[in-house]
C-alpha atoms as a PDB file:
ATOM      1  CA  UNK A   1     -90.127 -37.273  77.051  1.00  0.00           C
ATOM      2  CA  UNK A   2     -92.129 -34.343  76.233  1.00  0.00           C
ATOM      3  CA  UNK A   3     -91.859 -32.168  72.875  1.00  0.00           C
ATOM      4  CA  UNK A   4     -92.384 -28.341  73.060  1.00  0.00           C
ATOM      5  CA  UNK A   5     -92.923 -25.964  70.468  1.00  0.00           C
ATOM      6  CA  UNK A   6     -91.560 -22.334  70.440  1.00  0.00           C
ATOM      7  CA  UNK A   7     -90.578 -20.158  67.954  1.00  0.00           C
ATOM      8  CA  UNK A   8     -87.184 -20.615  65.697  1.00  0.00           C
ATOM      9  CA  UNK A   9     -84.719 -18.266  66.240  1.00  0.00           C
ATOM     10  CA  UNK A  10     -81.239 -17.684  63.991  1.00  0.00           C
ATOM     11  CA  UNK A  11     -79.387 -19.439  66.997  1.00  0.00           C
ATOM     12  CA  UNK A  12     -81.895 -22.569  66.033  1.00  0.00           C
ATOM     13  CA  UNK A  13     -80.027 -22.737  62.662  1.00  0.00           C
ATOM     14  CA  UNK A  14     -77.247 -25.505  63.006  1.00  0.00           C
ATOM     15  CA  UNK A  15     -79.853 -27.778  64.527  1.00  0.00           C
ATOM     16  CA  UNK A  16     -82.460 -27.015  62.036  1.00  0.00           C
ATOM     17  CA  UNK A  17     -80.080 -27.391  58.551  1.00  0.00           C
ATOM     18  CA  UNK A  18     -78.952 -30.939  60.377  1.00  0.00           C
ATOM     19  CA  UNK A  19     -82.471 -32.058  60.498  1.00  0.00           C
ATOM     20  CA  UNK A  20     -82.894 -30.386  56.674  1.00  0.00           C
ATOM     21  CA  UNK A  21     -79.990 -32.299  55.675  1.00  0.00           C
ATOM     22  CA  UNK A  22     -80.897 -35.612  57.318  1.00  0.00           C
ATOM     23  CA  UNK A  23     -84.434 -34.908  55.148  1.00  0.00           C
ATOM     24  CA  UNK A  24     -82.859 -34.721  51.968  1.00  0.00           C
ATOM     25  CA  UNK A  25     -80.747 -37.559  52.297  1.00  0.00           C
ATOM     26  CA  UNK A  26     -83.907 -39.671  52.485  1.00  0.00           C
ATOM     27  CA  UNK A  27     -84.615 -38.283  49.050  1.00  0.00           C
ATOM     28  CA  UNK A  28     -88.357 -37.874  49.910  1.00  0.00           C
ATOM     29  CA  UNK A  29     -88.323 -34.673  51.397  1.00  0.00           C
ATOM     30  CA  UNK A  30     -87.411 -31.720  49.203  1.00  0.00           C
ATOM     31  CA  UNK A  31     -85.837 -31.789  45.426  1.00  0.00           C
ATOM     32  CA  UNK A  32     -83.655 -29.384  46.781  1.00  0.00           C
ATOM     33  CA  UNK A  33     -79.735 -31.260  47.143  1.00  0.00           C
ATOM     34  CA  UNK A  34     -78.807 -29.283  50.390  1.00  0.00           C
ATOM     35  CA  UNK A  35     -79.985 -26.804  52.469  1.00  0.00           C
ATOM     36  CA  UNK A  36     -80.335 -22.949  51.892  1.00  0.00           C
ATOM     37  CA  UNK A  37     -78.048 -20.513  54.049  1.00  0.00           C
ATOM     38  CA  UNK A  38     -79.094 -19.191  57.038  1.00  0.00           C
ATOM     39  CA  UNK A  39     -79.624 -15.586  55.165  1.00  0.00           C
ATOM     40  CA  UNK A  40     -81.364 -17.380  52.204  1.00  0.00           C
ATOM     41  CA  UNK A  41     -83.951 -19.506  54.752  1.00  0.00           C
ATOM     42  CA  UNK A  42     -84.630 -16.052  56.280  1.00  0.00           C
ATOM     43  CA  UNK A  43     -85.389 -14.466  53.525  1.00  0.00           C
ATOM     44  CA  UNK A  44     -87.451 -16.524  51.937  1.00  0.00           C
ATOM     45  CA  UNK A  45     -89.578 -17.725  54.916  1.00  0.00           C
ATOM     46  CA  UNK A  46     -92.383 -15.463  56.711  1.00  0.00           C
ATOM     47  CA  UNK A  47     -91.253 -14.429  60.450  1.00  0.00           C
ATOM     48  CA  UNK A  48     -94.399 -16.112  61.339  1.00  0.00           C
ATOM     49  CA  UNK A  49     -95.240 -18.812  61.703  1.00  0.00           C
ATOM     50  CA  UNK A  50     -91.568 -20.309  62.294  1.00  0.00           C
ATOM     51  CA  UNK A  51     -90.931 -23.117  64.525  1.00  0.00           C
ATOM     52  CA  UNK A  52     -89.050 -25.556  66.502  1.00  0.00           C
ATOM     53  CA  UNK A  53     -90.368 -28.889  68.167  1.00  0.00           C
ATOM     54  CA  UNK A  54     -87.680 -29.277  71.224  1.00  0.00           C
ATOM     55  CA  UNK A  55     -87.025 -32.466  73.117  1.00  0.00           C
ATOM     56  CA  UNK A  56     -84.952 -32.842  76.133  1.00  0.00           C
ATOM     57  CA  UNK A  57     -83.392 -29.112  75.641  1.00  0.00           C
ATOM     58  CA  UNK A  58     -82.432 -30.635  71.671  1.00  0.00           C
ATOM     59  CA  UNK A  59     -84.082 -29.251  68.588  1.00  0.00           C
ATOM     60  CA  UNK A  60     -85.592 -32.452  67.063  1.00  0.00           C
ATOM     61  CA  UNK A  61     -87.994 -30.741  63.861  1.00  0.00           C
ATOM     62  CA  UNK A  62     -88.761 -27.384  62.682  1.00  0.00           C
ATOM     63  CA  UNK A  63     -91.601 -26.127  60.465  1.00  0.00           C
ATOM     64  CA  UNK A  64     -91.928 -23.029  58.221  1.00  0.00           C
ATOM     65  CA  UNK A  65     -93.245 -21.566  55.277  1.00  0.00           C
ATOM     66  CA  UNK A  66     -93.126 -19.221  52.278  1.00  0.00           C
ATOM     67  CA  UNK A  67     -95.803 -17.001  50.517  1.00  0.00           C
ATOM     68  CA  UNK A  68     -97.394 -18.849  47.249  1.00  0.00           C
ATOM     69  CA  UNK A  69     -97.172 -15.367  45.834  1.00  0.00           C
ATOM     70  CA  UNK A  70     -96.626 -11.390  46.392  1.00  0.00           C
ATOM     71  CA  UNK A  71    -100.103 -10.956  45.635  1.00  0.00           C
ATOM     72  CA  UNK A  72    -102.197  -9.210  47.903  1.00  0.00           C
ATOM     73  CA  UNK A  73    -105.208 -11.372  47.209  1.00  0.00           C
ATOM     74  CA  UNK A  74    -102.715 -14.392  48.612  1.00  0.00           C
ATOM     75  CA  UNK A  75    -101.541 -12.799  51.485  1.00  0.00           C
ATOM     76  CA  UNK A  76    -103.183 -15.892  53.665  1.00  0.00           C
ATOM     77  CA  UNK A  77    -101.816 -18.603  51.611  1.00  0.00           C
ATOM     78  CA  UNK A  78     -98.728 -20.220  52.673  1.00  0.00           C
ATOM     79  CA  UNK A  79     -96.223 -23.171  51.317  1.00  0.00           C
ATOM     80  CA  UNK A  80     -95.046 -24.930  54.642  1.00  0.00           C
ATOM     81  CA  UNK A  81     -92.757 -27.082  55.084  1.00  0.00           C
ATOM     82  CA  UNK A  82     -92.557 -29.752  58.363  1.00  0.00           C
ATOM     83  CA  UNK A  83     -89.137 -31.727  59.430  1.00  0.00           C
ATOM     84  CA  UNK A  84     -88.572 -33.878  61.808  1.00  0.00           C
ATOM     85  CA  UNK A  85     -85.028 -35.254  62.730  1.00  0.00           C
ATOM     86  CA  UNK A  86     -83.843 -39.132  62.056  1.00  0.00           C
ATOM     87  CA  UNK A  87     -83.470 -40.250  65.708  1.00  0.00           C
ATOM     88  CA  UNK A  88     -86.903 -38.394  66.514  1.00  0.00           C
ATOM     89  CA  UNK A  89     -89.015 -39.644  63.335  1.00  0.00           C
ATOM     90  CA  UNK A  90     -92.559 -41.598  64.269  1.00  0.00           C
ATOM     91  CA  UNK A  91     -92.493 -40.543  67.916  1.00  0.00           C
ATOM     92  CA  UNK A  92     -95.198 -37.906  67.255  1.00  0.00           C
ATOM     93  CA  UNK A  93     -92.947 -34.994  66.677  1.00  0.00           C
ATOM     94  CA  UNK A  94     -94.296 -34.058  63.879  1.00  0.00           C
ATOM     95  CA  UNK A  95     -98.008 -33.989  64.689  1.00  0.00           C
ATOM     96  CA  UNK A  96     -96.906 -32.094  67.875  1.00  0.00           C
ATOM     97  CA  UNK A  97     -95.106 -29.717  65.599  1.00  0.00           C
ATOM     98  CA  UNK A  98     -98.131 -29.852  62.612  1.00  0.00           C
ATOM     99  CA  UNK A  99    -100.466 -28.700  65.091  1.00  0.00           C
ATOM    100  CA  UNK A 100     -98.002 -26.019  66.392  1.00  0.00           C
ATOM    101  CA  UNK A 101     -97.970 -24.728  63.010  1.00  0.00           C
ATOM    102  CA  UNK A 102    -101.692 -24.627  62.268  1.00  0.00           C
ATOM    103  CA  UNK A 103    -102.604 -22.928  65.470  1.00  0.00           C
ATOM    104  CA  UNK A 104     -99.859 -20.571  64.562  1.00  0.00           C
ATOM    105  CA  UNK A 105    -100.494 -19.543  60.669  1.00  0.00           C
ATOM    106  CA  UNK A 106    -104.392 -19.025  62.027  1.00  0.00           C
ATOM    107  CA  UNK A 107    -103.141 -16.647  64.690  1.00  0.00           C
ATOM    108  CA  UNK A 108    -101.120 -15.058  61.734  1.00  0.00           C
ATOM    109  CA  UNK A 109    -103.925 -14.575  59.566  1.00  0.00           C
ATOM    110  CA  UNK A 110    -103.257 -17.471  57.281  1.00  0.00           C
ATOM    111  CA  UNK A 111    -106.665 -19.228  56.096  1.00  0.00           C
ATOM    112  CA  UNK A 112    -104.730 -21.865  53.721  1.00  0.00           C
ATOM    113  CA  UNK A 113    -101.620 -23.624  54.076  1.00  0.00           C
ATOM    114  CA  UNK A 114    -100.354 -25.769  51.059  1.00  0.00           C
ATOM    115  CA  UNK A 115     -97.698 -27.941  50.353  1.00  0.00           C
ATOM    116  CA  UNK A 116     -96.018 -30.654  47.569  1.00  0.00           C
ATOM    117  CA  UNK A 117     -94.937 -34.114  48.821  1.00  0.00           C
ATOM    118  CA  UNK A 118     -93.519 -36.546  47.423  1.00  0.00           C
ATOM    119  CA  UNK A 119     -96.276 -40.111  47.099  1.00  0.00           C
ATOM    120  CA  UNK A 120     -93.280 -42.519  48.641  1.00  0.00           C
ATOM    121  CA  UNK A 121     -92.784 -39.885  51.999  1.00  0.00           C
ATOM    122  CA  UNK A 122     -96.467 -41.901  53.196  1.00  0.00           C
ATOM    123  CA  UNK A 123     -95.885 -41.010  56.843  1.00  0.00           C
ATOM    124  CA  UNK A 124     -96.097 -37.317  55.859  1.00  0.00           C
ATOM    125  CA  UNK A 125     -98.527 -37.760  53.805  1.00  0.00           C
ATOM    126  CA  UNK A 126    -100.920 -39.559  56.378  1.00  0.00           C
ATOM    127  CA  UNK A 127     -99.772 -36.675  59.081  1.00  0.00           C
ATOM    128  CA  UNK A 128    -101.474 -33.994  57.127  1.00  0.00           C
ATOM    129  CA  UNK A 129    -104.724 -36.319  56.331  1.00  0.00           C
ATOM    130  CA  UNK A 130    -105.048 -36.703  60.298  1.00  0.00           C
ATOM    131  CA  UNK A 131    -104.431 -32.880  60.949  1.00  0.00           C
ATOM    132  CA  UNK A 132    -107.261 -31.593  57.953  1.00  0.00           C
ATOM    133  CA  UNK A 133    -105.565 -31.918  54.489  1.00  0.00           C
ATOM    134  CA  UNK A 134    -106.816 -32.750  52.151  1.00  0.00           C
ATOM    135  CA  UNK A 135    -105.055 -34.252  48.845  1.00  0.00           C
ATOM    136  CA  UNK A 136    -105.776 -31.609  45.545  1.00  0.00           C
ATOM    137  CA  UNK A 137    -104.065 -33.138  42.865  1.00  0.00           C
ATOM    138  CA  UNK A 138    -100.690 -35.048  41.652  1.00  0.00           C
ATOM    139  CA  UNK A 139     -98.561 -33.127  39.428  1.00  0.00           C
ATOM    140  CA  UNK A 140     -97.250 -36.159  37.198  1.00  0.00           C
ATOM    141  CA  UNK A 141     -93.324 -35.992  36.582  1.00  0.00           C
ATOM    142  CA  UNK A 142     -92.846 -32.157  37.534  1.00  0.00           C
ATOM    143  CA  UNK A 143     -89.327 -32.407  38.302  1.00  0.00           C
ATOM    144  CA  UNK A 144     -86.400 -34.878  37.809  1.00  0.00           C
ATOM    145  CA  UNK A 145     -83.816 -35.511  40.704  1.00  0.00           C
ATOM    146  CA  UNK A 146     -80.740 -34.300  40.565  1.00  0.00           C
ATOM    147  CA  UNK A 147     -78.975 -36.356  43.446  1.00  0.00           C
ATOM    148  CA  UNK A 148     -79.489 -39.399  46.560  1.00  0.00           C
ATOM    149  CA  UNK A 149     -81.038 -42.662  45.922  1.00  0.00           C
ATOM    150  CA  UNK A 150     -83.965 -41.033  43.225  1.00  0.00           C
ATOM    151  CA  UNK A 151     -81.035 -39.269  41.399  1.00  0.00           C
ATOM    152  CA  UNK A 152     -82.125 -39.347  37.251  1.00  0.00           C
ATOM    153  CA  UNK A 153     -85.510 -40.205  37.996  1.00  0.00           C
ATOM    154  CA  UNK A 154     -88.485 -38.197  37.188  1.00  0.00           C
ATOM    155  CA  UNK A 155     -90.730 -37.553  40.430  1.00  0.00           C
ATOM    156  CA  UNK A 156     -94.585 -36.749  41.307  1.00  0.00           C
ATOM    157  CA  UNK A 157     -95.572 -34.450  43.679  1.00  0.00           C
ATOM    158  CA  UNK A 158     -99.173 -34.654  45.722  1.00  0.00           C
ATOM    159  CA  UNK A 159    -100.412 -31.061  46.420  1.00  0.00           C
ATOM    160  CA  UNK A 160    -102.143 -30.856  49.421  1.00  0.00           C
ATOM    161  CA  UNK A 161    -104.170 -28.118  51.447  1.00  0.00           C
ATOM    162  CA  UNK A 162    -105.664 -27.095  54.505  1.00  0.00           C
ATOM    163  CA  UNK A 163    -108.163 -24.584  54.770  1.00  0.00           C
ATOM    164  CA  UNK A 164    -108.763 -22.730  57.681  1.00  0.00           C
ATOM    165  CA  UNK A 165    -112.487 -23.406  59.668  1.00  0.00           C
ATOM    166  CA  UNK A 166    -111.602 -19.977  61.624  1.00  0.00           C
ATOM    167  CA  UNK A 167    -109.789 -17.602  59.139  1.00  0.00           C
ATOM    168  CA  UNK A 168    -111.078 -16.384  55.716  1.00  0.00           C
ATOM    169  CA  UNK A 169    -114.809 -17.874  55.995  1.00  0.00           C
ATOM    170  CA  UNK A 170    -116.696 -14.452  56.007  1.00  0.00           C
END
């Protein structure tokens, strides 16, 4: 089987709140207890860059992202997010996608892409070591659970970064 990338469109978006859904029921992926609307995701996610991996004609992950701020001195500084679906999870879907994305927020202008995982989602974690990120810091009990098997509990979050080799380094 091969995975391709291409961009998401608003036809993408049953397929892509599955995957979101089948994410937060792990209760490692988001603190978040169910997906945004379609109109919501939209409009709080940059145009570009906005993907879907694709296996065998089905949508098996998606990737996008959200500005860190309106600020015009972070306009290339981007909070991503990467899923990959249940049935598709360590088949290399996500690196596929990861790399997708990279390629994609440097074409866009992007010269840092961030994010906050949780320490127990490891194979995420070890993803974005392989593809350049690097860990910055653990915010210690920034946000308690509200639901799923981590409901109650007070959770850490790593922040991790990737700075761009090709954009931003004049």
């Amino acid at each position: 089987m091969t995975v391709t990338v291409r961009t998401m469109t608003a036809a993408d978006w049953p397929d892509v709140e599955r995957i979101y859904r089948e994410g937060i029921a792990t209760g490692n992926a988001t603190f978040e207890a169910s997906p945004p609307s379609w109109e919501e995701f939209d409009r709080e996610k940059v145009a570009e860059p906005r993907l879907v991996a694709v296996e065998d004609g089905a949508v098996v992950g998606w990737a996008a992202a959200g500005r860190v701020s309106s600020r015009c001195v972070y306009e290339g500084v981007l909070e991503h997010s990467v899923y990959v679906a249940e049935a598709a999870r360590g088949h290399g879907v996500g690196r596929v996608l990861l790399d997708a994305f990279l390629r994609a927020a440097e074409a866009a202008e992007v010269w840092t892409v961030q994010s906050g995982v949780f320490p127990e989602n490891e194979p995420s974690l070890a993803l974005h070591r392989e593809l350049g990120f690097r860990t910055v810091g653990t915010r210690e009990r920034v946000g308690k659970m509200g639901y799923g098997p981590y409901a109650g509990e007070w959770r850490d979050v790593v922040m991790i970064e990737r700075r761009s080799a090709l954009v931003g380094v004049e």
